[in-house]
N, C-alpha and C. Protein backbone atom coordinates (compact mmCIF):
# COMPACT_ATOMS: atom_id res chain seq x y z
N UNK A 1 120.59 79.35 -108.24
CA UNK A 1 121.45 79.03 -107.11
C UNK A 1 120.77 79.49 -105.82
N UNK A 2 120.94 78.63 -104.77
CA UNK A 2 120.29 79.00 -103.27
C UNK A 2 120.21 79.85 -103.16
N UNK A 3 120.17 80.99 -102.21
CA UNK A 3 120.87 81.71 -101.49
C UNK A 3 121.55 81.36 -100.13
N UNK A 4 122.66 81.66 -99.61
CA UNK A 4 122.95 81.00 -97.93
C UNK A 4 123.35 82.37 -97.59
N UNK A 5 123.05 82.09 -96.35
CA UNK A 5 123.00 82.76 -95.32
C UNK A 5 124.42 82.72 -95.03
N UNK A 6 125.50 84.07 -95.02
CA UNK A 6 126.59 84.09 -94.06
C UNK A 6 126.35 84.29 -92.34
N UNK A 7 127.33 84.35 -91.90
CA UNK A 7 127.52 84.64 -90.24
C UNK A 7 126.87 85.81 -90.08
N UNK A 8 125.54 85.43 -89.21
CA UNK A 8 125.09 86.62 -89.12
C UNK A 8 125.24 87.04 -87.14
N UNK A 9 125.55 87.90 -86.82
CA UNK A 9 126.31 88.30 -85.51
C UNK A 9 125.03 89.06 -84.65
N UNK A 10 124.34 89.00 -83.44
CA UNK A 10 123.13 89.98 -83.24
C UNK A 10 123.21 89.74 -81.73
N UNK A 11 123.53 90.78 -81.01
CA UNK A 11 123.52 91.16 -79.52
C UNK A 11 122.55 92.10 -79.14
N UNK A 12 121.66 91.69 -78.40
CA UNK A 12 120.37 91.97 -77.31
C UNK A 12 121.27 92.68 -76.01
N UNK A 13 121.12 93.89 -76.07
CA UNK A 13 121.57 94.01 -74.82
C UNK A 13 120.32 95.66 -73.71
N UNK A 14 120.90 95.34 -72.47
CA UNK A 14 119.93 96.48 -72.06
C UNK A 14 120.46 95.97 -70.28
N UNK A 15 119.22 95.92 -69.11
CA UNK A 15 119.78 95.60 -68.22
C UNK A 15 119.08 94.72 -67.03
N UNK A 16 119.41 94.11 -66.20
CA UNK A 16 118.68 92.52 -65.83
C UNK A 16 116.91 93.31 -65.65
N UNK A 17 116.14 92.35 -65.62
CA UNK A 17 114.99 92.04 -65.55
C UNK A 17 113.98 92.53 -67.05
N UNK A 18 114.72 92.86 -68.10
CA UNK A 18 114.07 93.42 -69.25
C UNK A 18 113.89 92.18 -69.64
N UNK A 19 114.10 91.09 -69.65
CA UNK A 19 114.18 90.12 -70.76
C UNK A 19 115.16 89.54 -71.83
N UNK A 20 116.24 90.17 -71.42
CA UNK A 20 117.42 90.27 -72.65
C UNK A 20 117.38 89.04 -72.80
N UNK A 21 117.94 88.01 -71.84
CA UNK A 21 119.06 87.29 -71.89
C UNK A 21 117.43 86.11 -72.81
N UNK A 22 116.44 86.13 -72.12
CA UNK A 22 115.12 85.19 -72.86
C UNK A 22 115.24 85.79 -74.23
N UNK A 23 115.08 86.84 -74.58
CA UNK A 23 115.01 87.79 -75.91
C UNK A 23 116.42 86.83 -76.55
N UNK A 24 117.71 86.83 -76.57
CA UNK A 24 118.82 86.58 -77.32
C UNK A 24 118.26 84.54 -77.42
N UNK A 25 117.81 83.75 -76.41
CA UNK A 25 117.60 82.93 -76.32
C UNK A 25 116.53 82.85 -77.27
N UNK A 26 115.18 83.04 -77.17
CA UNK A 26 114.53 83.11 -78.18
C UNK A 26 114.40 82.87 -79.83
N UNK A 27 115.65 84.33 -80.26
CA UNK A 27 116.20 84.18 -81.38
C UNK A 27 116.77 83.04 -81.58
N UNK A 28 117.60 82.52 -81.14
CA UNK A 28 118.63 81.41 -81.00
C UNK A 28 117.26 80.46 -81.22
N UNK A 29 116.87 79.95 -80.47
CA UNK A 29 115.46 78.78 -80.49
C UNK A 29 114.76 78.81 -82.29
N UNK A 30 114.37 80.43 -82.23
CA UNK A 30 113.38 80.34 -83.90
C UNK A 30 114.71 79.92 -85.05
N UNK A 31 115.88 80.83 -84.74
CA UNK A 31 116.49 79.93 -86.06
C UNK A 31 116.79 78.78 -86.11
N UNK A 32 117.14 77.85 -84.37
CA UNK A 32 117.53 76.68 -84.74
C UNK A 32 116.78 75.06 -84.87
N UNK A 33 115.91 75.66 -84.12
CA UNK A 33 114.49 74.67 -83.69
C UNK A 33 113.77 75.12 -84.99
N UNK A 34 113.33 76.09 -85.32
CA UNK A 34 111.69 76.75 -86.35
C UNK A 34 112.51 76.82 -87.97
N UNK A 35 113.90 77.32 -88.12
CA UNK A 35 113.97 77.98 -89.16
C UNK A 35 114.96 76.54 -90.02
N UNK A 36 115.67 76.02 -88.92
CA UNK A 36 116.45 74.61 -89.87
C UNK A 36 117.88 75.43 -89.82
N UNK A 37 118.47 76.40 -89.20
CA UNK A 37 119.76 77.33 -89.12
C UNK A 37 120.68 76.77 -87.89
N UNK A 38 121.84 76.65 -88.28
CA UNK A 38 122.38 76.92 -87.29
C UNK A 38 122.50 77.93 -86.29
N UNK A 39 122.92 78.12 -84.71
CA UNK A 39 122.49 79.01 -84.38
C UNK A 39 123.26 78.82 -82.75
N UNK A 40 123.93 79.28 -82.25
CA UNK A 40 124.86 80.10 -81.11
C UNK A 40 124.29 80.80 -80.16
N UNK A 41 124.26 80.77 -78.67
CA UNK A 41 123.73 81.59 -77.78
C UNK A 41 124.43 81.77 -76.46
N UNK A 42 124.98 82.96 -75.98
CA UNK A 42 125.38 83.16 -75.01
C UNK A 42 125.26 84.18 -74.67
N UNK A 43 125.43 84.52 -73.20
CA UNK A 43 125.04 85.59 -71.92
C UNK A 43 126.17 85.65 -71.55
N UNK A 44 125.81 87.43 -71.40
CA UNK A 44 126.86 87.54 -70.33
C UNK A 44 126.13 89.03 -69.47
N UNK A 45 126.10 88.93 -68.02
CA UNK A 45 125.92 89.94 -67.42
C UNK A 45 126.89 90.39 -65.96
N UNK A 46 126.43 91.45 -65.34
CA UNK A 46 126.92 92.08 -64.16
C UNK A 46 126.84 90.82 -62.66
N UNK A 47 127.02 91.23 -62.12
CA UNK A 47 126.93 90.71 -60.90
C UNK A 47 125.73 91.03 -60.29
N UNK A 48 124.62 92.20 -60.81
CA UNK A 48 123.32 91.81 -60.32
C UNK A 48 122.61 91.42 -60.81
N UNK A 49 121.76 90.68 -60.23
CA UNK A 49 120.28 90.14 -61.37
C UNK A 49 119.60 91.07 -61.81
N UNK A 50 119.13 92.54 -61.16
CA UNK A 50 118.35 93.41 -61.56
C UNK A 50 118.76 94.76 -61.50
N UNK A 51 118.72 94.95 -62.94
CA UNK A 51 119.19 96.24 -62.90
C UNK A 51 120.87 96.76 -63.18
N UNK A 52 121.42 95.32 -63.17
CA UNK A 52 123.16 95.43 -63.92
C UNK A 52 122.49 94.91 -65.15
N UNK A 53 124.07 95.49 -65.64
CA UNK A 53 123.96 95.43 -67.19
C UNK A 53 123.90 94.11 -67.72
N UNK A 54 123.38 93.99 -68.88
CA UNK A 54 123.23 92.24 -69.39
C UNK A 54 123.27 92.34 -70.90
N UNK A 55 123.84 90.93 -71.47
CA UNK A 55 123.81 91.12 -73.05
C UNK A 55 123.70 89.88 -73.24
N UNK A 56 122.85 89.60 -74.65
CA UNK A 56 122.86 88.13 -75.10
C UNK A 56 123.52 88.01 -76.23
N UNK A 57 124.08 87.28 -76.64
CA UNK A 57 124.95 87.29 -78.06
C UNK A 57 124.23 86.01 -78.66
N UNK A 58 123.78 86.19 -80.33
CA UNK A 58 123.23 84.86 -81.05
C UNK A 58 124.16 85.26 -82.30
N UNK A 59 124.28 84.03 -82.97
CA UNK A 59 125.02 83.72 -84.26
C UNK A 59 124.23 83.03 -84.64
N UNK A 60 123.67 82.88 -86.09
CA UNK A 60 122.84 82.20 -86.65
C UNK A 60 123.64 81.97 -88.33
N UNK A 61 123.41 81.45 -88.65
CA UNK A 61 124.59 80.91 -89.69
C UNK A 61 123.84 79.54 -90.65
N UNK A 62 123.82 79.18 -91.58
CA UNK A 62 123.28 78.18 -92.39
C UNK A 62 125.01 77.16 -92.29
N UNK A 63 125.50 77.32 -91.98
CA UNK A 63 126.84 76.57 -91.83
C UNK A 63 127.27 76.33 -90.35
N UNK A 64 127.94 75.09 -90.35
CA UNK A 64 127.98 74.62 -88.66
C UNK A 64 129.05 76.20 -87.43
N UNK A 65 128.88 76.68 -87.00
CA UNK A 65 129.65 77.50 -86.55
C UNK A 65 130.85 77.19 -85.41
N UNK A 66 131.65 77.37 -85.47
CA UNK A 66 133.03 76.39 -84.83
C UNK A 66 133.35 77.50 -84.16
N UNK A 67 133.12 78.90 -83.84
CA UNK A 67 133.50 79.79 -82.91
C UNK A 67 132.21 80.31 -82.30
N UNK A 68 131.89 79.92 -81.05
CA UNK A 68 130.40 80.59 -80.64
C UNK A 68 130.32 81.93 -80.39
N UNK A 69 131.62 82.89 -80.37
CA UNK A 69 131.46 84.81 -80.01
C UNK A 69 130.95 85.08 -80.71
N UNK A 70 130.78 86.41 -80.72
CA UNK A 70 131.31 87.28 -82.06
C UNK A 70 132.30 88.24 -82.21
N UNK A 71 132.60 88.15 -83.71
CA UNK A 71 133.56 88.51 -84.25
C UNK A 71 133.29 89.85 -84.41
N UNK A 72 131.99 89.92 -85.60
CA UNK A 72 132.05 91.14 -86.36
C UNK A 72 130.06 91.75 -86.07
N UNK A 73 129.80 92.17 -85.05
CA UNK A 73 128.44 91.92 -85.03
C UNK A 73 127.81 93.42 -85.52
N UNK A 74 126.60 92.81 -86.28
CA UNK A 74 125.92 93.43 -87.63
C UNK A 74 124.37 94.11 -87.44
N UNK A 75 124.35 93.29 -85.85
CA UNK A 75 122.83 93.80 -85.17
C UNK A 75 122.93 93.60 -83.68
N UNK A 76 122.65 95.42 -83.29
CA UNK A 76 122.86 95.14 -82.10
C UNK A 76 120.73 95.99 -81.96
N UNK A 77 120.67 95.22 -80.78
CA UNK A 77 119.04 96.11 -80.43
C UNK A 77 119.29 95.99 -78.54
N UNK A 78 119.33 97.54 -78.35
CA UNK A 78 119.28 97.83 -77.29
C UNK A 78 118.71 98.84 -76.71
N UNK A 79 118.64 98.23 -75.13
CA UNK A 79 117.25 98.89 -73.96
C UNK A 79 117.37 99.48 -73.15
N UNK A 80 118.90 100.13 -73.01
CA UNK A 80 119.45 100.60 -71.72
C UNK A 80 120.40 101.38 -72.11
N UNK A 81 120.69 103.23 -71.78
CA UNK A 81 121.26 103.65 -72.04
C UNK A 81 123.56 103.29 -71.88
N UNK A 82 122.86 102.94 -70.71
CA UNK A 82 124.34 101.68 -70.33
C UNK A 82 124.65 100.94 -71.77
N UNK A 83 123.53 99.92 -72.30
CA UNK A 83 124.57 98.80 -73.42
C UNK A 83 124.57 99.53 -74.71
N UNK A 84 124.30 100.49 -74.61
CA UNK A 84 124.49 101.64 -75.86
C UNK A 84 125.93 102.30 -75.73
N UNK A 85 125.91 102.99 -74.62
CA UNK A 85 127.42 103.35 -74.42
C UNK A 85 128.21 102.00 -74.70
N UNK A 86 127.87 101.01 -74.26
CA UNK A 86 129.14 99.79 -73.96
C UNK A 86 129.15 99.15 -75.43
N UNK A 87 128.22 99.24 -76.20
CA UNK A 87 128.43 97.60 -77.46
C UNK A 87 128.11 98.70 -78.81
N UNK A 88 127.71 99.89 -78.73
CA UNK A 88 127.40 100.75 -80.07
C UNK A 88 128.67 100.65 -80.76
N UNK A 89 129.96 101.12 -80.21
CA UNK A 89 131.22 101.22 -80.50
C UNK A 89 131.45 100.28 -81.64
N UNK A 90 131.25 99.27 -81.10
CA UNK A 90 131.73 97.88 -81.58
C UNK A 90 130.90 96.99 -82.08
N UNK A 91 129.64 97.54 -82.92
CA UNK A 91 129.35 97.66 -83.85
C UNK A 91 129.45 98.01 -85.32
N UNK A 92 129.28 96.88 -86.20
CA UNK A 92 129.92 97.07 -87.75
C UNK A 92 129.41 98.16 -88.20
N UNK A 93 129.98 99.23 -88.77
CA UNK A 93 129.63 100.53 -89.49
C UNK A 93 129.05 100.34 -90.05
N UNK A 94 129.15 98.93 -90.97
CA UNK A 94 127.20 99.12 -92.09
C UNK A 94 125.89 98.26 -90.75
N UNK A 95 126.26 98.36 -89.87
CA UNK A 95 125.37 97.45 -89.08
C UNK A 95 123.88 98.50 -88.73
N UNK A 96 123.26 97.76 -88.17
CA UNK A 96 121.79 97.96 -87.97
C UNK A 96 121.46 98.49 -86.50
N UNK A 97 120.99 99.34 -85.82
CA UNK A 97 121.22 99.40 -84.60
C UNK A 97 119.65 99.68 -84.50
N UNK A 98 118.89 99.14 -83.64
CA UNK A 98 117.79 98.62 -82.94
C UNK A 98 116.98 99.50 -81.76
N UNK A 99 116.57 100.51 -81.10
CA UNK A 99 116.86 100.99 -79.91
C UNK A 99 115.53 101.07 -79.51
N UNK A 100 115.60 101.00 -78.32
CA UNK A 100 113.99 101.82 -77.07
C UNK A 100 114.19 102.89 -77.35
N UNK A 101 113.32 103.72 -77.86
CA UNK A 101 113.87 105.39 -78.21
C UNK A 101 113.59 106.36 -76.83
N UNK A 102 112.90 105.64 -75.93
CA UNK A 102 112.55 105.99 -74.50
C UNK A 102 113.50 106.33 -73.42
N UNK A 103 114.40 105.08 -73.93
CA UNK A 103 115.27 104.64 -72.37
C UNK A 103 117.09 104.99 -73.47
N UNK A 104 117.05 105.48 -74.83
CA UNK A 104 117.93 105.47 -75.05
C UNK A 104 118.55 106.73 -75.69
N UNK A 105 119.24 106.85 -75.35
CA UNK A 105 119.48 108.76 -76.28
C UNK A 105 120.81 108.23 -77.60
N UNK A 106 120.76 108.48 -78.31
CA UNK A 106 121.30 108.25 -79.54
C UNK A 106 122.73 109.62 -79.54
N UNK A 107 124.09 109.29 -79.72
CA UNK A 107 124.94 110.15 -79.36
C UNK A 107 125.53 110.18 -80.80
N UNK A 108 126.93 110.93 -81.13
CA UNK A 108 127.38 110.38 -82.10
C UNK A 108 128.05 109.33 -82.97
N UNK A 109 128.31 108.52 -81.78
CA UNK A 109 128.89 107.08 -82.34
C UNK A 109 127.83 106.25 -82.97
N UNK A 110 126.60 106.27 -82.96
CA UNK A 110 125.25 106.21 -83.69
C UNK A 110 125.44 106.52 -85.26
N UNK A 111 126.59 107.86 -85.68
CA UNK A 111 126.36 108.85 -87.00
C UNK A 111 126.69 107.64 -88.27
N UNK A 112 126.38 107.66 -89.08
CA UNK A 112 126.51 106.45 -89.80
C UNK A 112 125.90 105.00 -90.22
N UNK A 113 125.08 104.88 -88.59
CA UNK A 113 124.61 103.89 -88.35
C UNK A 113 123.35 103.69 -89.41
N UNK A 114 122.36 102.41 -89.10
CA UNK A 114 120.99 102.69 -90.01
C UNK A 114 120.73 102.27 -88.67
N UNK A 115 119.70 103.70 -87.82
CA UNK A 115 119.09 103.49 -86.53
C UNK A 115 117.54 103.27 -86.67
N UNK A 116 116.92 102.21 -86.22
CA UNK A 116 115.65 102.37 -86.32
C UNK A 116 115.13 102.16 -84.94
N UNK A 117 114.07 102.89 -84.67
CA UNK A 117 114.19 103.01 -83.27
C UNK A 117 112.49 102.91 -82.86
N UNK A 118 112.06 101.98 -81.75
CA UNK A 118 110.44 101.91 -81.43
C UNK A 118 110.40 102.65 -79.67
N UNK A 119 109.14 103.00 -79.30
CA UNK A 119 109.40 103.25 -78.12
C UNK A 119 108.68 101.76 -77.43
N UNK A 120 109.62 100.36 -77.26
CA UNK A 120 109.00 99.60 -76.96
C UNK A 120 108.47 99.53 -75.32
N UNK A 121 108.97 99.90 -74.58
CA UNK A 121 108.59 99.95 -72.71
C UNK A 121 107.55 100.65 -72.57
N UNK A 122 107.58 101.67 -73.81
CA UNK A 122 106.14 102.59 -73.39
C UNK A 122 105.02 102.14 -74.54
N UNK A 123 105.38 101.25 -74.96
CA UNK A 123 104.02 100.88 -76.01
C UNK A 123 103.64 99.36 -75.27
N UNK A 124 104.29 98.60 -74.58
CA UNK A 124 104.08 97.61 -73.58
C UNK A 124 103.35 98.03 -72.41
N UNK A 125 103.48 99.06 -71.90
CA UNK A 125 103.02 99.69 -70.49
C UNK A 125 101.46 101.00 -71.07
N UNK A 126 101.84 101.48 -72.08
CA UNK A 126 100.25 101.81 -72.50
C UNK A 126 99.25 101.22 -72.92
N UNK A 127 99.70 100.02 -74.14
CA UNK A 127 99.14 99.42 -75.01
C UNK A 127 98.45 98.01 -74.54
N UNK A 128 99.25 97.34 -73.47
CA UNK A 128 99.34 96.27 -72.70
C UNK A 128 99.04 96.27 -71.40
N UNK A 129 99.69 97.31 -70.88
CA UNK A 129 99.66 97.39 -69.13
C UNK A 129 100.73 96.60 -68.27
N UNK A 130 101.24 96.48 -69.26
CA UNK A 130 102.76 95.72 -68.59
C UNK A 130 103.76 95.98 -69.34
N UNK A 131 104.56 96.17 -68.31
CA UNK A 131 106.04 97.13 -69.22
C UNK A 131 107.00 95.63 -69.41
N UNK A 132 106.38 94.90 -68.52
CA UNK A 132 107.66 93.56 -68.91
C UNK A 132 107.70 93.10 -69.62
N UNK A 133 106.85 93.35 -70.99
CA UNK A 133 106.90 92.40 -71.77
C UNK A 133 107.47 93.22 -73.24
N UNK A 134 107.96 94.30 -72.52
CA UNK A 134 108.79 94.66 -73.86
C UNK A 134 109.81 94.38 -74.59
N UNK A 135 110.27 93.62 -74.42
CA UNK A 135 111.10 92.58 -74.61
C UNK A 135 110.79 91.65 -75.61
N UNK A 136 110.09 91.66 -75.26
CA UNK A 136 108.74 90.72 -76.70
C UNK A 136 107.80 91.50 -77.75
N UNK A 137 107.85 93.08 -77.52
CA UNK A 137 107.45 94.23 -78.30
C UNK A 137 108.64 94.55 -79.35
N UNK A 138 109.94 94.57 -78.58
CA UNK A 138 111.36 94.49 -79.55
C UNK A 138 111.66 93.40 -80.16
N UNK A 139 111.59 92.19 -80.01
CA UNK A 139 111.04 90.89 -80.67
C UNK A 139 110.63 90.85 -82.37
N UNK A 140 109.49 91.99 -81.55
CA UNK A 140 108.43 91.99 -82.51
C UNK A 140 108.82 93.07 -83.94
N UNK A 141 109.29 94.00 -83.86
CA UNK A 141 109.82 94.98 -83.94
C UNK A 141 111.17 94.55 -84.91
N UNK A 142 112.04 93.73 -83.78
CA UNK A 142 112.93 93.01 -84.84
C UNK A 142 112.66 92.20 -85.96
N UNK A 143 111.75 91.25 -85.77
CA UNK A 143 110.76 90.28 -86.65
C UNK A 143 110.65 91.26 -88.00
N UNK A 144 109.87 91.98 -88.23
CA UNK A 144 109.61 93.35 -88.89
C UNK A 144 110.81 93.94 -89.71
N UNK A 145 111.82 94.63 -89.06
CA UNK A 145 112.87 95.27 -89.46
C UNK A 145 114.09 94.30 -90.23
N UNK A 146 114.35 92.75 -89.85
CA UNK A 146 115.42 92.10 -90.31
C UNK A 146 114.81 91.18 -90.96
N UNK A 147 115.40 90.35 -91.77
CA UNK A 147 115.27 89.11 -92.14
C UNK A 147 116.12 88.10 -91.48
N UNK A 148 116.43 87.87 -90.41
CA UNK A 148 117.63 87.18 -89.93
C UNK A 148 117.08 85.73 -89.70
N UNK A 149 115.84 85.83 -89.22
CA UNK A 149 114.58 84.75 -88.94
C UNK A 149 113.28 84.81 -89.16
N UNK A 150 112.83 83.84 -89.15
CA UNK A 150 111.30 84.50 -90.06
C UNK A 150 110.42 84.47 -89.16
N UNK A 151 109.40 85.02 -89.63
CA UNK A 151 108.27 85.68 -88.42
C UNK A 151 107.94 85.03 -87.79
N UNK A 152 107.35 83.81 -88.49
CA UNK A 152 106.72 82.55 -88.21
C UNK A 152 107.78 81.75 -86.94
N UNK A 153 109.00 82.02 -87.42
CA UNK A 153 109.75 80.60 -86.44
C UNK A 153 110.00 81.93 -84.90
N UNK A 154 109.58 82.98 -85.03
CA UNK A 154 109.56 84.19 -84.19
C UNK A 154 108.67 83.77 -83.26
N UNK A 155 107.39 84.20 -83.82
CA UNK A 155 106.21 83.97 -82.96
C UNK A 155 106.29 82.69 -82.00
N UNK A 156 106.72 81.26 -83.08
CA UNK A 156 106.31 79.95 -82.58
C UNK A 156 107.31 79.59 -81.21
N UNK A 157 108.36 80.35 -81.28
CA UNK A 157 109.54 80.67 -80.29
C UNK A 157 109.27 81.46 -79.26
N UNK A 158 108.50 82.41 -79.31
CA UNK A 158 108.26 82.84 -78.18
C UNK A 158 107.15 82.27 -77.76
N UNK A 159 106.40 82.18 -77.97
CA UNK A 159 105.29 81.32 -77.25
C UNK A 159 105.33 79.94 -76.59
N UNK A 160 106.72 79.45 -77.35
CA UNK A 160 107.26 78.29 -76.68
C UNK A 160 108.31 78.81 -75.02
N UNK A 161 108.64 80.02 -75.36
CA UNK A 161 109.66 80.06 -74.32
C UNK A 161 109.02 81.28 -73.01
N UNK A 162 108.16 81.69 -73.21
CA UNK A 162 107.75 82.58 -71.68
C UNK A 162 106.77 81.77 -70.92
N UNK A 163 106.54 82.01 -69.98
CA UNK A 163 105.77 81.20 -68.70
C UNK A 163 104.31 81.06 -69.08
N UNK A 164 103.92 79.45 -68.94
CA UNK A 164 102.30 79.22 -68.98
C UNK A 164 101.52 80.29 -68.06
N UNK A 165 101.05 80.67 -69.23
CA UNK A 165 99.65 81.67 -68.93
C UNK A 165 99.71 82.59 -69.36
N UNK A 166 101.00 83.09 -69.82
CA UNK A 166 100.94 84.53 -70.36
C UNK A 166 101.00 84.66 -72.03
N UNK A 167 100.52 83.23 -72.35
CA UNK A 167 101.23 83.59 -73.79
C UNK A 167 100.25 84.02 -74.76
N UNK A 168 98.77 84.30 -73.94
CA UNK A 168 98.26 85.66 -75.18
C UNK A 168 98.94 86.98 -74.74
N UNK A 169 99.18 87.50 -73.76
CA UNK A 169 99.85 88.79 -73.18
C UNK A 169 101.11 88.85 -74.11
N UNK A 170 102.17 87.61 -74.25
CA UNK A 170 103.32 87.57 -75.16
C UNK A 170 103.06 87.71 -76.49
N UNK A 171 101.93 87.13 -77.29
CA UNK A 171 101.79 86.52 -78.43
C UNK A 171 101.17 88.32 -78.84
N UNK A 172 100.26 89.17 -78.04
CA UNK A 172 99.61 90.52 -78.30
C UNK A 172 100.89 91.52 -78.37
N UNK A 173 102.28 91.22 -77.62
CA UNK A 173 102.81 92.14 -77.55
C UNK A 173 104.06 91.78 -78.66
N UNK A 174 104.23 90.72 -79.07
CA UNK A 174 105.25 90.46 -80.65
C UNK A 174 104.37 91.39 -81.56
N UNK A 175 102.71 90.83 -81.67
CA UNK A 175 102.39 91.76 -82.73
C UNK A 175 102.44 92.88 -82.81
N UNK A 176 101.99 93.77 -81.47
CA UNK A 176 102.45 94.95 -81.47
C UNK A 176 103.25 95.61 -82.15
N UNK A 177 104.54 95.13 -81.73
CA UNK A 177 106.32 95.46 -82.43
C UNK A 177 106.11 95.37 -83.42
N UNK A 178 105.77 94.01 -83.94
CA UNK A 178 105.67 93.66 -85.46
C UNK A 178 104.86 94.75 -86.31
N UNK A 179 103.43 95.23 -85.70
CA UNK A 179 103.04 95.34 -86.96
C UNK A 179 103.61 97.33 -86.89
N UNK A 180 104.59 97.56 -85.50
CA UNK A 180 104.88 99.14 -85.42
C UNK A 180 106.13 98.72 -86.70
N UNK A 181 106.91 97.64 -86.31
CA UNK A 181 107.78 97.89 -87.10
C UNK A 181 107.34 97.83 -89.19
N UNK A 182 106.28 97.35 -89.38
CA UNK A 182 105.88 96.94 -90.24
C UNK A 182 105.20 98.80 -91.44
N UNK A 183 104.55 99.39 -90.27
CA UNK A 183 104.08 100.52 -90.53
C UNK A 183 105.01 101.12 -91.34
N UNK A 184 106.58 100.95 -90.10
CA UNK A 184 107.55 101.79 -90.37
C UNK A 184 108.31 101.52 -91.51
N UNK A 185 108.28 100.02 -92.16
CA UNK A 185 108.67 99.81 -93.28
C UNK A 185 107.81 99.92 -94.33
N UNK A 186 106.77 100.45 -94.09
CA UNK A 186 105.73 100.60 -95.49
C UNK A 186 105.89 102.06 -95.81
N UNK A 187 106.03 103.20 -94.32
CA UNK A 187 106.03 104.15 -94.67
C UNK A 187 107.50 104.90 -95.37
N UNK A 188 108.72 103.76 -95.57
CA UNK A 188 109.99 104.12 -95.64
C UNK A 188 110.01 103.57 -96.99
N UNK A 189 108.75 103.33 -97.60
CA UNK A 189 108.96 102.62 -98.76
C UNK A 189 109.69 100.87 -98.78
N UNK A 190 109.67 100.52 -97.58
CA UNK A 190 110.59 99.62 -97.76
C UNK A 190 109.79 98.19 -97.26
């Protein structure tokens, strides 16, 4: 028998100019364009472009999805000590929580959680020389840590969606994530 995919729920959040709202878009693109999934995308942020708070919400689902929110969300990965306070809460208790371990301090509404955590802004800005593209280091990172989408429809998605010219700078900094997050699952046994 197949396997299918239930409703899977995953909010990007952190604050304007990180990349979120491209990051939640992205995902959305590899499952629905690369992977053959259905797949849901919406934004929502502050009233500033830079530097208010921002979140992307994707649903990805092997079944047509008739409610685009979410309901019950199962992966949150966040960049800003702000969408930690605001969306950790309301996060599913068996859910997955994602973090910049840099920009984010982990409190107790975290206790329970399965936290896996990269320092992506500072492995973009040492490793790269550009902190903007961490966004695409957590990407990478996610790629690694979930199965929600596959690597492949990952990569081919972002390289489709950031600005001509940068997409060895993009394409160096997914692997990055990828292969930190990859380490981290070899060394977890997992």
């Amino acid at each position: 028998m197949e396997h299918r995919m239930s409703r899977i729920e995953v909010r990007i959040a952190g604050f304007g100019g990180q990349g979120i709202i491209r990051s939640g878009n992205i995902i959305g693109t590899a499952a629905a364009i690369h992977d053959g999934k259905y797949a849901t995308f919406t934004q929502s942020y502050g009233p500033e472009s830079r530097g208010g708070a921002c979140a992307a919400q994707v649903i990805i689902s092997d079944e047509p999805i008739h409610y685009p929110h979410l309901l019950d969300p199962r992966i949150l990965v966040v960049m800003s000590q702000g969408a930690y306070n605001k969306y950790v809460p309301g996060l599913n208790r068996d859910g997955l929580l994602l973090v910049d371990e840099d920009l984010v301090e982990l409190g107790e509404e975290a206790a329970g959680l399965r936290v896996l955590s990269i320092p992506a802004t500072r492995l973009a800005e040492e490793e790269l020389g550009r902190r903007i593209v961490a966004n695409v280091v957590m990407l990478g990172f996610f790629a690694a840590m979930t199965d929600v989408v596959s690597v492949d429809a990952l990569r081919q998605a972002v390289l489709e969606s950031v600005p001509k010219g940068t997409e060895e700078l993009n394409q160096r900094a997914f692997e990055l994530g990828y292969e930190y997050g990859r380490r981290m699952a070899d060394s977890n046994g997992g």
